[in-house]
Protein backbone atom coordinates (compact mmCIF):
# COMPACT_ATOMS: atom_id res chain seq x y z
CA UNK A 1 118.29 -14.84 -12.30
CA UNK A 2 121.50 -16.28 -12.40
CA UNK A 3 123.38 -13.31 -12.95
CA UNK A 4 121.62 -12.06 -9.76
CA UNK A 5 121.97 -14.70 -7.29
CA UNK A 6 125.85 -14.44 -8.59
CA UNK A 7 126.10 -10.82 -8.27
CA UNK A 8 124.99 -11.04 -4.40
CA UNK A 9 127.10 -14.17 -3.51
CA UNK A 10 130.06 -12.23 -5.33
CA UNK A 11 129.29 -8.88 -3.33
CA UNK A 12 128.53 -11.07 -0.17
CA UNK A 13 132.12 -12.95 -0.46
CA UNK A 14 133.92 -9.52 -0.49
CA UNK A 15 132.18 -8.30 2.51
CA UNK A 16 133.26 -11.77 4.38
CA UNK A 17 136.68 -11.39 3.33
CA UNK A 18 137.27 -7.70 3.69
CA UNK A 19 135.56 -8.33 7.31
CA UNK A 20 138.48 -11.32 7.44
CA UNK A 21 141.00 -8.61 6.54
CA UNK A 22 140.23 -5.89 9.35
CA UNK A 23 139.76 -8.74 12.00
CA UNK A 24 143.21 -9.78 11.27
CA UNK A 25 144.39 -6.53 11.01
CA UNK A 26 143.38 -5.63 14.42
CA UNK A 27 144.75 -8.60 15.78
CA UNK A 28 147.54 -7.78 14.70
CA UNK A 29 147.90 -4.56 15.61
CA UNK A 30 146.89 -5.12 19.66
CA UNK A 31 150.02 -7.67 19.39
CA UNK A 32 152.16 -5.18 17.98
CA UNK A 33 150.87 -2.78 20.66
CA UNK A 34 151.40 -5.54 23.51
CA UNK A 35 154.97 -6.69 22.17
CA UNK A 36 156.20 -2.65 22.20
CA UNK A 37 154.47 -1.86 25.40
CA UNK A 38 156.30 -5.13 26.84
CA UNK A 39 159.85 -3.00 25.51
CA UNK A 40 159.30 -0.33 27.11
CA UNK A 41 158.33 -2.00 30.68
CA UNK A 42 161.81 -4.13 29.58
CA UNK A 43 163.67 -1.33 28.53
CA UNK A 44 162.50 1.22 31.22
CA UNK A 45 161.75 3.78 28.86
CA UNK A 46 157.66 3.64 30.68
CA UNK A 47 156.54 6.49 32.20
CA UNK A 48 155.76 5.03 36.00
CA UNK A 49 153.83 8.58 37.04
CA UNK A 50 151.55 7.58 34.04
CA UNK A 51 151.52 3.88 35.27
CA UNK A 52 150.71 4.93 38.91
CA UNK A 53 147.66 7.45 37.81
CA UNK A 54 146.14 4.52 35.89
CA UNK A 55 146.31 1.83 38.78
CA UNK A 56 144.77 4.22 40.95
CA UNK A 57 141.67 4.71 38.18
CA UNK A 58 141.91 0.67 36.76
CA UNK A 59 141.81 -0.78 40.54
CA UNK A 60 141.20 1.85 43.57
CA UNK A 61 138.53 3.78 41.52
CA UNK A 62 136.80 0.28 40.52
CA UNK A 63 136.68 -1.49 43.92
CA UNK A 64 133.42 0.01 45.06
CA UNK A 65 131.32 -1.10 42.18
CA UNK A 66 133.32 -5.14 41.82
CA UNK A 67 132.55 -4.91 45.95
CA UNK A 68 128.90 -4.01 45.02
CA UNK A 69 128.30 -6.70 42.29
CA UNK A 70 130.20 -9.48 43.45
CA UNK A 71 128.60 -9.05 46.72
CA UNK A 72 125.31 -9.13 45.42
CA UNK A 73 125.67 -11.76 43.02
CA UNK A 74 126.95 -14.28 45.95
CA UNK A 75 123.88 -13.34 47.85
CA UNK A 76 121.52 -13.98 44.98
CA UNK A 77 123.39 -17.32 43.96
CA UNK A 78 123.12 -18.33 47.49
CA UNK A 79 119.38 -17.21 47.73
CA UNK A 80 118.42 -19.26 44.30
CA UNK A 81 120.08 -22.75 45.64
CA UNK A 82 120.67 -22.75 49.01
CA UNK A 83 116.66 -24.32 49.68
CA UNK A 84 117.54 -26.71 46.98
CA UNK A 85 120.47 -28.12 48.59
CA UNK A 86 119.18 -28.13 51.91
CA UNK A 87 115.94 -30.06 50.76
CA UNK A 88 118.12 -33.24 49.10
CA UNK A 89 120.59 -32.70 51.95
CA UNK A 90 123.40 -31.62 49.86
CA UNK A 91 124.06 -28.06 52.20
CA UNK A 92 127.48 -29.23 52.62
CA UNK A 93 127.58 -28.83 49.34
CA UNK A 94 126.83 -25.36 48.53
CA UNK A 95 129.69 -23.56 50.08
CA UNK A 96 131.82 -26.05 47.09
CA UNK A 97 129.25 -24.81 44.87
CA UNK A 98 129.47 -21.19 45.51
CA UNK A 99 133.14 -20.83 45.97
CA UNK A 100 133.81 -22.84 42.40
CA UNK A 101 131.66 -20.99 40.87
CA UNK A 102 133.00 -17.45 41.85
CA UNK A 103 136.89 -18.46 41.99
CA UNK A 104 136.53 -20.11 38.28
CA UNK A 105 134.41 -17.76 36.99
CA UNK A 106 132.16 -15.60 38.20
CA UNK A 107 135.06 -12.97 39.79
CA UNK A 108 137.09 -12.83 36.75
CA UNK A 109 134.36 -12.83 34.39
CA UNK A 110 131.91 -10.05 36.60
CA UNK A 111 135.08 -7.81 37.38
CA UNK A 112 136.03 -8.28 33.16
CA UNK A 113 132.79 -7.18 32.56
CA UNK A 114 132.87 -3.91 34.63
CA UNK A 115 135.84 -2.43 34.35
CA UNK A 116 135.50 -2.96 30.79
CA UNK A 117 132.67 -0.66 30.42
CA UNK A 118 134.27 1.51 33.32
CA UNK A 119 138.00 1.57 32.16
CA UNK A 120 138.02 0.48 28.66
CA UNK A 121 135.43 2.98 27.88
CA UNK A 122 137.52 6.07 29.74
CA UNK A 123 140.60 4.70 27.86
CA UNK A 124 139.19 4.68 24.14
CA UNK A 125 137.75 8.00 24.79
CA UNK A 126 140.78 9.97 26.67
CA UNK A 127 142.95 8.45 23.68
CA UNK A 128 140.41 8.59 21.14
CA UNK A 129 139.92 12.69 22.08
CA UNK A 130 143.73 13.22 21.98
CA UNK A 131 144.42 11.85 18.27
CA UNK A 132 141.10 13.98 16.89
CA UNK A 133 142.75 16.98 18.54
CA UNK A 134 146.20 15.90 17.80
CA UNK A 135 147.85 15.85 20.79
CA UNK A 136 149.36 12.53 19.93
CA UNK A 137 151.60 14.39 17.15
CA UNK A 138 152.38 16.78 19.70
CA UNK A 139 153.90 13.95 21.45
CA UNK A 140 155.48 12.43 18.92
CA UNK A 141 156.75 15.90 17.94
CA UNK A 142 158.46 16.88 21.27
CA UNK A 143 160.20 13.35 21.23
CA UNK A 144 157.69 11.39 23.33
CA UNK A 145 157.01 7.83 22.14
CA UNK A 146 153.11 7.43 22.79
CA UNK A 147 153.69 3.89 23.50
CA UNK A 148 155.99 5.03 26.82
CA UNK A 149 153.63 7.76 27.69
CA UNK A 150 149.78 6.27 26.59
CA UNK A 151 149.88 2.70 25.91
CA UNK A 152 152.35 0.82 28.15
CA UNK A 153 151.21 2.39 31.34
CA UNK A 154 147.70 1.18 30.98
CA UNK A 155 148.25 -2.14 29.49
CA UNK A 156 150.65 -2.63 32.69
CA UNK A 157 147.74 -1.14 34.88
CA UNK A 158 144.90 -3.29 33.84
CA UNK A 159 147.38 -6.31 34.29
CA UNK A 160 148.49 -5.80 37.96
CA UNK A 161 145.05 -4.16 39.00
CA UNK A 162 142.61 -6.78 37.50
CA UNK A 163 144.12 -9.75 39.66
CA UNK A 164 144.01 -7.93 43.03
CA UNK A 165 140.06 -7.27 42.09
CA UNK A 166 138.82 -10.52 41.24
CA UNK A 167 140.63 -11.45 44.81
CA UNK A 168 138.46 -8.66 46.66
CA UNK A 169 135.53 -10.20 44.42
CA UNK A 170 135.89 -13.84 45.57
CA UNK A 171 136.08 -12.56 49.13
CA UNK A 172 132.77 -10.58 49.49
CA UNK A 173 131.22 -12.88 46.96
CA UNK A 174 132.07 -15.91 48.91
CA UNK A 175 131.27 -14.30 52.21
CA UNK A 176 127.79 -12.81 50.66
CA UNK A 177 126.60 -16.07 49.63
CA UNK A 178 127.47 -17.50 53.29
CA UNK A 179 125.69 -14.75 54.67
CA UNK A 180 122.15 -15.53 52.83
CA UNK A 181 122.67 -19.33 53.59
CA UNK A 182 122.50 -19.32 57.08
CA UNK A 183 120.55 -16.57 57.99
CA UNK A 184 117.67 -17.31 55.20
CA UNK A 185 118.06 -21.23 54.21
CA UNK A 186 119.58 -22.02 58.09
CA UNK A 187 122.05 -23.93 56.66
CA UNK A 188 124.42 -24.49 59.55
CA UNK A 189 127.94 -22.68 59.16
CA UNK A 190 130.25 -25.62 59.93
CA UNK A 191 128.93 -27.39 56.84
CA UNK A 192 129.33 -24.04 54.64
CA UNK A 193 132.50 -24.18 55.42
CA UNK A 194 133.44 -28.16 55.76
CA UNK A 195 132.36 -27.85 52.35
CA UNK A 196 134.86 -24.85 51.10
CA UNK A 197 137.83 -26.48 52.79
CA UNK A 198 136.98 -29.81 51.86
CA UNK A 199 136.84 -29.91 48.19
CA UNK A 200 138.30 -26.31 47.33
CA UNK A 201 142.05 -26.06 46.02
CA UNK A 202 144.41 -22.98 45.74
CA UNK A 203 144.55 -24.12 42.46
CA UNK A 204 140.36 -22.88 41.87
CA UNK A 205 141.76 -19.19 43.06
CA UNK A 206 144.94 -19.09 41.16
CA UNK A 207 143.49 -20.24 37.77
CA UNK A 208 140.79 -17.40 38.54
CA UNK A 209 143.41 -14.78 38.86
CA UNK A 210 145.63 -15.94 35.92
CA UNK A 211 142.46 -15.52 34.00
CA UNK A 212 142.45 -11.89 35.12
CA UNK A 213 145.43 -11.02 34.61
CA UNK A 214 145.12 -11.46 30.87
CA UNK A 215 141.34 -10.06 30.99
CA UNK A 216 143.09 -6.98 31.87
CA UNK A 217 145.89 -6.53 29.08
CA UNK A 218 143.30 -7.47 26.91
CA UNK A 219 140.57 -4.53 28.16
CA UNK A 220 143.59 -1.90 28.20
CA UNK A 221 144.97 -3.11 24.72
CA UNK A 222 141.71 -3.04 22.72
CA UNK A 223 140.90 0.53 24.46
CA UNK A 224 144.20 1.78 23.51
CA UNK A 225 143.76 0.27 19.85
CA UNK A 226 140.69 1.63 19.38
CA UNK A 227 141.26 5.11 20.75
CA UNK A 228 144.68 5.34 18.48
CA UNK A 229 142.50 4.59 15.49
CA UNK A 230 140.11 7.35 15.95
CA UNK A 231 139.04 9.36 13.36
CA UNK A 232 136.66 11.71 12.37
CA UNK A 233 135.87 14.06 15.33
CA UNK A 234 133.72 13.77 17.92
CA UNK A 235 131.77 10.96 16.06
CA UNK A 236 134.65 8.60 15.79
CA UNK A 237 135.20 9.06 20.07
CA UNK A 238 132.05 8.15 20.31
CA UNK A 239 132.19 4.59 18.36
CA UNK A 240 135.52 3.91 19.38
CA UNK A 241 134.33 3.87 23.12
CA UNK A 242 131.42 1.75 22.00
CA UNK A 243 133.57 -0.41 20.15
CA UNK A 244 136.42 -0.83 22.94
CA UNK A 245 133.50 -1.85 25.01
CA UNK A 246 131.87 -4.25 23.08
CA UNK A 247 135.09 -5.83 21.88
CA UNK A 248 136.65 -6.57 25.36
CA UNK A 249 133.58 -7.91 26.51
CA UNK A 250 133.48 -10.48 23.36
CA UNK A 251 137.02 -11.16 23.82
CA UNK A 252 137.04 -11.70 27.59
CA UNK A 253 133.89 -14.61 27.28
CA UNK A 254 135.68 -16.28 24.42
CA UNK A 255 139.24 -16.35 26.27
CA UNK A 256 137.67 -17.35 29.51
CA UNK A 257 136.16 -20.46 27.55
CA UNK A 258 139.60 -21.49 25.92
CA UNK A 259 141.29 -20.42 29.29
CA UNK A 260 139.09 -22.47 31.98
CA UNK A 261 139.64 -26.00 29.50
CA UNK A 262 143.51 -25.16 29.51
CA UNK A 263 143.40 -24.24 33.27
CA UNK A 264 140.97 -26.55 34.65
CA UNK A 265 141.77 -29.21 32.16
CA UNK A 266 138.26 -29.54 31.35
């Protein structure tokens, strides 16, 4: 019995540890992928075409769906508390409410969410499909450094585009939650708004888009990671997508936890 129970722990320790191992690993390798893309913005060796294709698919080719949710989720945050407030006589409060909540988090956080499973997705695969089929070495065989021409433009991308989205998502948010208020809980507009420029600071927007800004080297990074370490055909795209996916999403709700005490000092 006790050879057993030692036999499991012993086989249950080297799973922990070599689980330890790749986690570090990877870690390390996104950094190494951030601190040479970061070179080649530096040392203008990027390829901007490359860089100008992906903001167009990371921000312009996102906007309709963060418009759609953001939109949405304002009107149903609105629609869930807005008879509340009104009924303890707190609707001056709910424009505060509503525009903390979307500024802090719910912009950066929604728009994280979606354009990981839109972008980070399209990025593990494209990259993912190119090292099964070896196009990669191709690259690296005519002289082309696949950091300059894969990695760098993306991770730059997601950085510049995920800020200017969360702002387009605090704007319809904000104005669909204003929208429900007053037309279906009748709270008055003047104290929507009293309550917005009352007790709202720039501060509640910036720290929002700061938060973005890394949300989106970190979706671009772990879809570039994971697509580079594809293997094994077809098979290995597919779990590399669902991986980059699944990843960026767990990293983007523990950084926004660490990242809202640091920026809010909470």
């Amino acid at each position: 019995m006790f050879t057993v129970c030692k036999t499991i722990t012993d086989r249950t320790l080297t799973k922990i540890g070599r689980l330890t191992n790749d986690l570090l690993a990877g870690v390390g390798k996104v950094c190494n992928l951030f601190l040479q893309s970061c070179s080649a913005i530096i040392n203008n060796t990027i390829f901007w075409k490359n860089t100008i294709d992906q903001m167009d698919a990371v921000g312009v080719k996102s906007l309709p769906i963060v418009l759609i949710i953001s939109t949405f989720t304002g009107m149903v945050f609105s629609l869930q508390i807005a008879k509340v407030f009104a009924t303890f006589g707190l609707s001056s409060q709910l424009g505060q409410g509503l525009t903390l909540a979307f500024a802090r988090e719910l912009a950066p956080v929604l728009t994280g969410v979606v354009v990981a499973g839109r972008v980070g997705s399209s990025i593990a695969a494209e990259i993912g499909s190119m090292k099964v089929t070896e196009q990669i070495d191709a690259l690296e065989t005519l002289s082309t450094s696949p950091i300059d021409y894969l990695v760098a433009p993306r991770i730059l991308a997601g950085s510049l585009m995920m800020p200017i989205l969360v702002i387009f998502a605090d704007i319809v948010g904000i104005l669909g939650g204003f929208l429900v208020a007053v037309s279906y809980a009748k709270i008055p507009p003047n104290n929507f708004i009293d309550g917005i420029l009352t007790f709202i600071k720039p501060w509640d927007f910036i720290g929002g888009i700061i938060k973005s800004f890394f949300f989106g080297m970190v979706i671009a990074g772990i879809g570039t990671y994971k697509g580079l370490a594809t293997e094994n055909g077809a098979v290995g795209v597919g779990k590399a997508t669902t991986q980059a996916v699944v990843v960026s999403i767990i990293i983007i709700f523990i950084l926004n936890y660490f990242m809202s005490m640091f920026l809010y000092q909470l």
